[in-house]
Protein backbone atom coordinates (compact mmCIF):
# COMPACT_ATOMS: atom_id res chain seq x y z
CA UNK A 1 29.22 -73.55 -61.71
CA UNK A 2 25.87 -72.54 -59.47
CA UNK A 3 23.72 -71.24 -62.60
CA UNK A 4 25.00 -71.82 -66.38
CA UNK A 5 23.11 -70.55 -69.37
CA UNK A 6 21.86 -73.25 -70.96
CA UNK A 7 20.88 -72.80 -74.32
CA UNK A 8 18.07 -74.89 -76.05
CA UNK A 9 17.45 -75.44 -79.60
CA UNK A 10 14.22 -76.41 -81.12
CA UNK A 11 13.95 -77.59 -84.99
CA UNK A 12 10.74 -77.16 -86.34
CA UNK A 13 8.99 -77.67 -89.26
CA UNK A 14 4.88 -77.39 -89.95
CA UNK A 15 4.78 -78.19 -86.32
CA UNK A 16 1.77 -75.86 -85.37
CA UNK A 17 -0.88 -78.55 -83.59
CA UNK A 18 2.62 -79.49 -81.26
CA UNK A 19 4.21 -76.58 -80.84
CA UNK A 20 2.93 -74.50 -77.99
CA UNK A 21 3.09 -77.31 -75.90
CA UNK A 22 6.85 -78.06 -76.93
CA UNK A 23 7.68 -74.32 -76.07
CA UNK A 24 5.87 -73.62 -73.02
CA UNK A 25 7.52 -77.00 -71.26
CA UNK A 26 10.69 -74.93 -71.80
CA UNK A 27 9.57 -71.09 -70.84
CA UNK A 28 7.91 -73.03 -67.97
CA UNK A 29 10.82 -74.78 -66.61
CA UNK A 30 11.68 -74.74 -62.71
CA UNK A 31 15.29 -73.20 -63.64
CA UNK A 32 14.82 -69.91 -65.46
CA UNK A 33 18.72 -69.16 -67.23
CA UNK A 34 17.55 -70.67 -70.51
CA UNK A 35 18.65 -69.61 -73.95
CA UNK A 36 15.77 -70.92 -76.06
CA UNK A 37 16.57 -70.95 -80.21
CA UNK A 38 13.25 -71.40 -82.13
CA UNK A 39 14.18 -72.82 -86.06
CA UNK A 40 11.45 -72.81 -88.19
CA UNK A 41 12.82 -74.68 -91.45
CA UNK A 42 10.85 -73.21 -93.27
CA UNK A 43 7.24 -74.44 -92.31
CA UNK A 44 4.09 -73.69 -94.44
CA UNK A 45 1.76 -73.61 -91.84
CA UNK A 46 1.54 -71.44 -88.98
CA UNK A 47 4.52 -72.42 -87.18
CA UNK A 48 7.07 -69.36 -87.50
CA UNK A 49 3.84 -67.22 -86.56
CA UNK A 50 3.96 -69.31 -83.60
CA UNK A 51 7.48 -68.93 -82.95
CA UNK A 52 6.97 -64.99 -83.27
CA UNK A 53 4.78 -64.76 -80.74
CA UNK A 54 6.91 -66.25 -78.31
CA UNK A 55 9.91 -64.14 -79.00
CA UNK A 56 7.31 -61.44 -78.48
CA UNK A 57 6.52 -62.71 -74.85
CA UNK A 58 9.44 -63.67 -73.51
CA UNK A 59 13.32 -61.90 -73.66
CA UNK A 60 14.87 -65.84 -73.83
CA UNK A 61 13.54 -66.65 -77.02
CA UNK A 62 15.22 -66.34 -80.39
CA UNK A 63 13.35 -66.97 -83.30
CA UNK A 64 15.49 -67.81 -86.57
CA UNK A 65 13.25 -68.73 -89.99
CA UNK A 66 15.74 -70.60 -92.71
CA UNK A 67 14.73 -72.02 -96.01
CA UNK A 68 14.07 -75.79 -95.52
CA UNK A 69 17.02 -77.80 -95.28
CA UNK A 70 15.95 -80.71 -92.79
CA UNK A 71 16.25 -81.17 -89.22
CA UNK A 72 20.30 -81.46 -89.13
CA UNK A 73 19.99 -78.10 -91.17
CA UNK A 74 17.76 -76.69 -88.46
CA UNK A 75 20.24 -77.77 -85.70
CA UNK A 76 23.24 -76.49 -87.23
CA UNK A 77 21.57 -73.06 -87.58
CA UNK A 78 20.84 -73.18 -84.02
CA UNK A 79 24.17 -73.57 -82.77
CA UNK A 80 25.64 -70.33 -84.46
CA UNK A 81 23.28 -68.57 -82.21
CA UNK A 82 23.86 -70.05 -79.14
CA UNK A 83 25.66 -68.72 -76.23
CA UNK A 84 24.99 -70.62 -73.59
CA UNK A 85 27.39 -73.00 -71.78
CA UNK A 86 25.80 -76.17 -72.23
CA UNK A 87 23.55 -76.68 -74.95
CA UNK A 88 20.09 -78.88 -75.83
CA UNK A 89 17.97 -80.12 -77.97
CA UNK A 90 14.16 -80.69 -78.11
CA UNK A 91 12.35 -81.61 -81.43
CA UNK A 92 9.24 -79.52 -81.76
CA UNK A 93 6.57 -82.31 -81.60
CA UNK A 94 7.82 -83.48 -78.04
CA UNK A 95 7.95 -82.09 -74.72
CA UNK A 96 10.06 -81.86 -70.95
CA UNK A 97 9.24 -82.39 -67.71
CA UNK A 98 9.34 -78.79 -65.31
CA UNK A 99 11.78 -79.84 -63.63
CA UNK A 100 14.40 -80.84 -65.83
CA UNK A 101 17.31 -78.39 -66.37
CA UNK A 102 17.27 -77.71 -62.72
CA UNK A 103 17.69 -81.24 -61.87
CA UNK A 104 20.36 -81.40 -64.46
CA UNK A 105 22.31 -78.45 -62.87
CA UNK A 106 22.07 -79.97 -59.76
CA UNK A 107 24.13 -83.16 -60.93
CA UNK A 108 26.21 -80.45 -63.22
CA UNK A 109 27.03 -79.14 -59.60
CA UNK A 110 27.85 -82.63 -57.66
CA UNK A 111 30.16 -83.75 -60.41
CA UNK A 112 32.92 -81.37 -61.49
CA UNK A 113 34.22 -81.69 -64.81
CA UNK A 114 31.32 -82.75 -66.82
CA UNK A 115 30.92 -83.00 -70.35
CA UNK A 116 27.29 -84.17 -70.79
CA UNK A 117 24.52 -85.35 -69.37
CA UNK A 118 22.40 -88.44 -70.34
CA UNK A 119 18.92 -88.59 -68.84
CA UNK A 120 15.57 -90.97 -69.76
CA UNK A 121 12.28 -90.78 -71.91
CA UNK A 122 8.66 -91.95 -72.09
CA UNK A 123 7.04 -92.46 -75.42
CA UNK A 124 3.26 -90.77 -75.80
CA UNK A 125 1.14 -92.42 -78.00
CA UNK A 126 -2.67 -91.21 -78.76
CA UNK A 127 -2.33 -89.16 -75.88
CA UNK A 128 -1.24 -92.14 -73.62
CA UNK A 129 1.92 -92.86 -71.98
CA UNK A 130 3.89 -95.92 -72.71
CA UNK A 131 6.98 -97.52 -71.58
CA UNK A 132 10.21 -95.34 -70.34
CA UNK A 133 13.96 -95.86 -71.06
CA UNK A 134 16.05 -96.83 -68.68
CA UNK A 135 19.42 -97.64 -68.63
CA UNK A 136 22.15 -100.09 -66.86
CA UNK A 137 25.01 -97.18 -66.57
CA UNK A 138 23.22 -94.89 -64.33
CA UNK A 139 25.88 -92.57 -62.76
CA UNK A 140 29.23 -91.32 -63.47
CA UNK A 141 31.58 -92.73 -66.61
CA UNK A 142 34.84 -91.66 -67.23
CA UNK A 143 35.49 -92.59 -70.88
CA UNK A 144 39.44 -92.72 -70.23
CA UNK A 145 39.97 -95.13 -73.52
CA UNK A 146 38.82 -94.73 -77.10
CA UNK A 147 37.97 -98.45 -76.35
CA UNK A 148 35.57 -97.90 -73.41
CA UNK A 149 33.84 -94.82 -75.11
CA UNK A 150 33.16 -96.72 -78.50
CA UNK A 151 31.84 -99.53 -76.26
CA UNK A 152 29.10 -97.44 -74.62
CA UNK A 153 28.33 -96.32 -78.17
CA UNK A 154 28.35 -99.41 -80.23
CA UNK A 155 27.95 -102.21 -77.78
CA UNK A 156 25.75 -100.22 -74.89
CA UNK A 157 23.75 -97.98 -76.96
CA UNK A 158 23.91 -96.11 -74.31
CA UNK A 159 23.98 -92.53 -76.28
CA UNK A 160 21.14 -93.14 -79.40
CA UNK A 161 19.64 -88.87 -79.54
CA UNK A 162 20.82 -85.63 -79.01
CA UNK A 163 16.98 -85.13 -77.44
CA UNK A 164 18.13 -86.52 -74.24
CA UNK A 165 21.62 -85.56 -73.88
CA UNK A 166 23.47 -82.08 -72.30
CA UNK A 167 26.17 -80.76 -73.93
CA UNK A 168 28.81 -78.98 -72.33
CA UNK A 169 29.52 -76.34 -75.61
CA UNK A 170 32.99 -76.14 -75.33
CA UNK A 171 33.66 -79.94 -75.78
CA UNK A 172 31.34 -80.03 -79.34
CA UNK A 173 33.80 -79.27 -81.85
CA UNK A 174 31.16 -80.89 -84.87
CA UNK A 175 28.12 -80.14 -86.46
CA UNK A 176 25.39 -82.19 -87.57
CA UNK A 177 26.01 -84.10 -91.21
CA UNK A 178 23.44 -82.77 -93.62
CA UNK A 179 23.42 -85.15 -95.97
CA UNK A 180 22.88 -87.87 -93.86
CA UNK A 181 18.96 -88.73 -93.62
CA UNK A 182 18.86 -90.97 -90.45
CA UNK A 183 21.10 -91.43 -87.45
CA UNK A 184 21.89 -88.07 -87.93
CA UNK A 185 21.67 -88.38 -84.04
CA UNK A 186 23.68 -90.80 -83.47
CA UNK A 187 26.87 -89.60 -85.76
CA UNK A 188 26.63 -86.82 -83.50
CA UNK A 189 26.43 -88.25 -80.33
CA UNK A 190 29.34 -90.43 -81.82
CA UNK A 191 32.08 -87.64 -82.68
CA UNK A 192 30.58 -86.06 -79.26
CA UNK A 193 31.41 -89.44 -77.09
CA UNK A 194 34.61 -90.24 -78.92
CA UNK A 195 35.61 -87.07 -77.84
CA UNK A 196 34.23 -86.72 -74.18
CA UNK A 197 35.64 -87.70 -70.44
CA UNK A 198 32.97 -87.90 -68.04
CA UNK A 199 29.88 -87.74 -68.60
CA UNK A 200 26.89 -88.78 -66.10
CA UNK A 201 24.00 -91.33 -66.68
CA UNK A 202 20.31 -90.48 -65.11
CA UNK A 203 17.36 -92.77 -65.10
CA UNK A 204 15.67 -89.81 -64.47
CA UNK A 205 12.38 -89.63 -67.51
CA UNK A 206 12.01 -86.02 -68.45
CA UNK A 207 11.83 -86.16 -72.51
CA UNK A 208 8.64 -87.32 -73.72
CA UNK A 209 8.75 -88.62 -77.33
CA UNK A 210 5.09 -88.11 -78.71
CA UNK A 211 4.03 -90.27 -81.67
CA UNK A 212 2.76 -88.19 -84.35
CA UNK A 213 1.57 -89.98 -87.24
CA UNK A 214 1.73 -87.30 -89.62
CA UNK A 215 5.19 -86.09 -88.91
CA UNK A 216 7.60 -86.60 -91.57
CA UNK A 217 10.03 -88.05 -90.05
CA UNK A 218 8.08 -90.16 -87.81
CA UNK A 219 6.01 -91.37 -91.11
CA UNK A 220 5.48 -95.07 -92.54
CA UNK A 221 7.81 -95.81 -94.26
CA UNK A 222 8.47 -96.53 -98.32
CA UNK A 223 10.78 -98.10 -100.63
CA UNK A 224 12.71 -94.70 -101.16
CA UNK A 225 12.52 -93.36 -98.17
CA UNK A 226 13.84 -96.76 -96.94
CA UNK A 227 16.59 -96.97 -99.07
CA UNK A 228 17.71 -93.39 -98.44
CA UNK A 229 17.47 -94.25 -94.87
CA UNK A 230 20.14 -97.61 -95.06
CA UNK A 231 22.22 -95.23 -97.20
CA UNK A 232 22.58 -93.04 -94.09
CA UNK A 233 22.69 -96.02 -91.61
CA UNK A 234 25.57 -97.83 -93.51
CA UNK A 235 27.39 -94.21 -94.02
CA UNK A 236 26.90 -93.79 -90.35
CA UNK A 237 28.44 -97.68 -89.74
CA UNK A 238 31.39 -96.55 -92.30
CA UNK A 239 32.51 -93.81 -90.06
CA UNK A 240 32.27 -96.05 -87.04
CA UNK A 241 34.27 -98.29 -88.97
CA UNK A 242 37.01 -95.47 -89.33
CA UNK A 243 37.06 -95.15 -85.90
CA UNK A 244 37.98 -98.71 -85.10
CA UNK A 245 40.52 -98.63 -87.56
CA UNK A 246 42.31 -95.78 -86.31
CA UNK A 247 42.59 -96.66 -82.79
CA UNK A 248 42.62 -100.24 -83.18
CA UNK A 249 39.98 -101.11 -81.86
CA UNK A 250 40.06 -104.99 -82.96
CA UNK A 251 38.01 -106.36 -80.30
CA UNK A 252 35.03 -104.49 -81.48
CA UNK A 253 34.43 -106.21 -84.61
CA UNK A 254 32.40 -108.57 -84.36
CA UNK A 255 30.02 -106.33 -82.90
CA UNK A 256 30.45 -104.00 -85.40
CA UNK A 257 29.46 -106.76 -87.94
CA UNK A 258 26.16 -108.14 -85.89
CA UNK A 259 25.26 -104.29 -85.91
CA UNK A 260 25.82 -103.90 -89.47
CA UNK A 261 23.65 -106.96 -89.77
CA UNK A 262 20.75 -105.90 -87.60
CA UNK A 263 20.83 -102.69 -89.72
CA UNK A 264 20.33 -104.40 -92.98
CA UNK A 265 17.90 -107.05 -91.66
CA UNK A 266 15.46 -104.01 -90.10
CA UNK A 267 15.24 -102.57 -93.11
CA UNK A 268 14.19 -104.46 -94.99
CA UNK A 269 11.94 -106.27 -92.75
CA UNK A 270 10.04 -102.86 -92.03
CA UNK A 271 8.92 -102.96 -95.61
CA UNK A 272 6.96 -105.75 -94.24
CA UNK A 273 4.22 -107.05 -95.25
CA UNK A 274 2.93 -104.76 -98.02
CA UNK A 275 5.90 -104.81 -100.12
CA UNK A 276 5.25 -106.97 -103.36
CA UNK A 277 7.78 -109.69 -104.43
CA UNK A 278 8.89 -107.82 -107.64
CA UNK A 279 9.31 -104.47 -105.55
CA UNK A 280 11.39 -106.72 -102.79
CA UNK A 281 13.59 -108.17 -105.63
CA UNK A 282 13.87 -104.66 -107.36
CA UNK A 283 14.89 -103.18 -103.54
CA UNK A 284 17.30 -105.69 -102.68
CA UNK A 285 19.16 -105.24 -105.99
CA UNK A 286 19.42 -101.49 -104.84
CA UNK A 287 20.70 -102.87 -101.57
CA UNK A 288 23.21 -104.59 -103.23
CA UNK A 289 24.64 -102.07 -105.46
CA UNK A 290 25.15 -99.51 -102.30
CA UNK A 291 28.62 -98.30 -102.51
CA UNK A 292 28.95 -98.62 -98.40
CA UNK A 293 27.03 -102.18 -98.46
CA UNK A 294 29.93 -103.62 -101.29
CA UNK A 295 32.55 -102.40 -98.80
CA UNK A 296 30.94 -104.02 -95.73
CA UNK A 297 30.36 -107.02 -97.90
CA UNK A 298 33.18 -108.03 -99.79
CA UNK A 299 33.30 -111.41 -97.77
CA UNK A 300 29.92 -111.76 -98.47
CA UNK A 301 28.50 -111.99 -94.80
CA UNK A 302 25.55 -109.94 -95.45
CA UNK A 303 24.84 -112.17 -98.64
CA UNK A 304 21.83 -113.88 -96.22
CA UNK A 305 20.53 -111.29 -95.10
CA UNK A 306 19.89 -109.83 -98.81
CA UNK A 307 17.99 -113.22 -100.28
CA UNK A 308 15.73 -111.57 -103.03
CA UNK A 309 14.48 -115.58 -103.29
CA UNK A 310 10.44 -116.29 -103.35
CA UNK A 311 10.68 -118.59 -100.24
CA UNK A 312 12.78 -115.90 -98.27
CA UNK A 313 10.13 -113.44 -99.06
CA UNK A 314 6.79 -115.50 -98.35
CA UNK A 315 8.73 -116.12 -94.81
CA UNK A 316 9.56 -112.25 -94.27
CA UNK A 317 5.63 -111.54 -95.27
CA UNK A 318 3.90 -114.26 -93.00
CA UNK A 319 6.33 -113.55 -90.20
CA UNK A 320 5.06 -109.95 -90.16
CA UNK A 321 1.52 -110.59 -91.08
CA UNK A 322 1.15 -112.68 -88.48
CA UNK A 323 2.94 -110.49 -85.30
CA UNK A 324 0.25 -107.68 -86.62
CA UNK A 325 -2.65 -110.12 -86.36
CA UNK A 326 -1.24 -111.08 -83.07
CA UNK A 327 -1.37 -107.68 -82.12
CA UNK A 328 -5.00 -106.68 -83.39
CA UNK A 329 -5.98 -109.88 -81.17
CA UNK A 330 -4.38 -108.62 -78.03
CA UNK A 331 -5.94 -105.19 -78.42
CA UNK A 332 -9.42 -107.38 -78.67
């Protein structure tokens, strides 16, 4: 093993104030065999500019410009021009610690037979760092059942972004669902796990996830984007659904339908507390008519969770009107 290529791709999309900093974390990384794939999706600022300039500087950058398709869009065109052994992902409005892919190689080189790599983040907001992942799993798992791989996904959460994950190439025989709007991630990382052997946990932080208000998908939300989003999410849960199925997977679910649940009941509560009654009536009808919701539903559990009554919506509203005055307090 001693020094893979690792090859790193970057999705980007009108990410100019960000992106420097995203790219130099990578040319500036303690271990120097990178493979770095720049996407611009097709940005109308100055991003691909950008991205130019930094295939100009330095041999182990690629820059690829592509109409705009979305970030799994971006990703996919990445991987046809990779050629490293183990692969990456960074989105262009974050940033790595130095020290990262060397430390990963390290544990690459203490553990034969790896698949992937999962390691920790911090979230940045307003310049400030706030709280880091961490996980219970830290160290080696051999996923030797379909059972014990679908728990780590489903039960654990233990694999929720490509961000902070290394692939070993040769074991990713997917690509990233383009018509799915959210959890685009987490399919992955799904087909990825189902598939995988060992992999290795670190509660090492190296990704830091910077809050960007004006990012698209990191934006407030709406009642379209919000219903395009629980389209995705219940697609995703449909899939996951197949999987149980086929490998009989029984035990499962029940957590499959608390998931499903928490799904349905976060989105709609993150419309919360602007939405107006008629739009949360209007919305919930949508909800309802979702091909993938009437399949999950057909014994009506999720019935509660999709009250389009007045009291059920006063509740919803106060509830979050009053966490956000909580909040405004504390910051006092």
């Amino acid at each position: 093993m001693n020094n893979p290529l690792i090859s790193v791709i970057v999705p980007i999309y009108n990410s100019e104030n960000q992106l420097s900093k995203c790219i130099d974390s990578l040319i500036n990384q303690t271990y120097q065999n990178l493979e770095i794939i720049l996407v611009d999706d097709g940005s109308k600022d100055s991003s691909w500019e950008i991205c130019k300039h930094y295939e100009m500087q330095d041999t182990r950058i690629k820059a690829v410009h592509k109409e705009n398709g979305g970030v799994s869009s971006a990703r996919n065109t990445g991987m046809k021009h990779v050629s490293g052994e183990y692969l990456g992902f960074l989105d262009s409005d974050d940033y790595v610690s130095p020290e990262l892919y060397s430390d990963l190689v390290d544990i690459l080189n203490s553990y034969e037979g790896l698949d992937g790599i999962r390691f920790q983040h911090r979230n940045v907001t307003d310049g400030e760092l706030q709280e880091c992942s961490s996980s219970k799993n830290a160290g080696l798992i051999t996923l030797d059942s379909k059972l014990k791989a679908m728990k780590y996904i489903l039960i654990e959460k233990e694999f929720p972004s490509v961000a902070l994950f290394l692939f070993r190439r040769q074991k990713i025989n997917h690509i990233f669902n383009e018509h799915v709007k959210t959890a685009e991630d987490y399919l992955f990382m799904m087909h990825f796990i189902m598939g995988a052997e060992r992999v290795y946990v670190s509660n090492n932080v190296y990704y830091y996830y910077v809050y960007n208000q004006n990012s698209i998908t990191r934006s407030n939300i709406n009642l379209d984007k919000s219903l395009s989003y629980l389209r995705s999410q219940l697609g995703v849960c449909r899939v996951r659904e197949n999987y149980i199925q086929k490998y009989e997977l029984n035990e499962l679910l029940d957590s499959q339908y608390n998931d499903i649940r928490e799904v349905i009941s976060n989105n709609i509560n993150n419309l919360f507390p602007t939405i107006k009654y008629e739009e949360y009536t209007s919305y919930i009808r949508s909800v309802r008519s979702l091909r993938d919701f009437k399949y999950f539903n057909q014994a009506r559990k999720y019935d509660p969770v999709t009250d389009s009554s007045y009291p059920t919506y006063l509740t919803k509203k106060l509830k979050k009107e009053s966490k956000l005055f909580a909040k405004k307090l504390i910051k006092k």
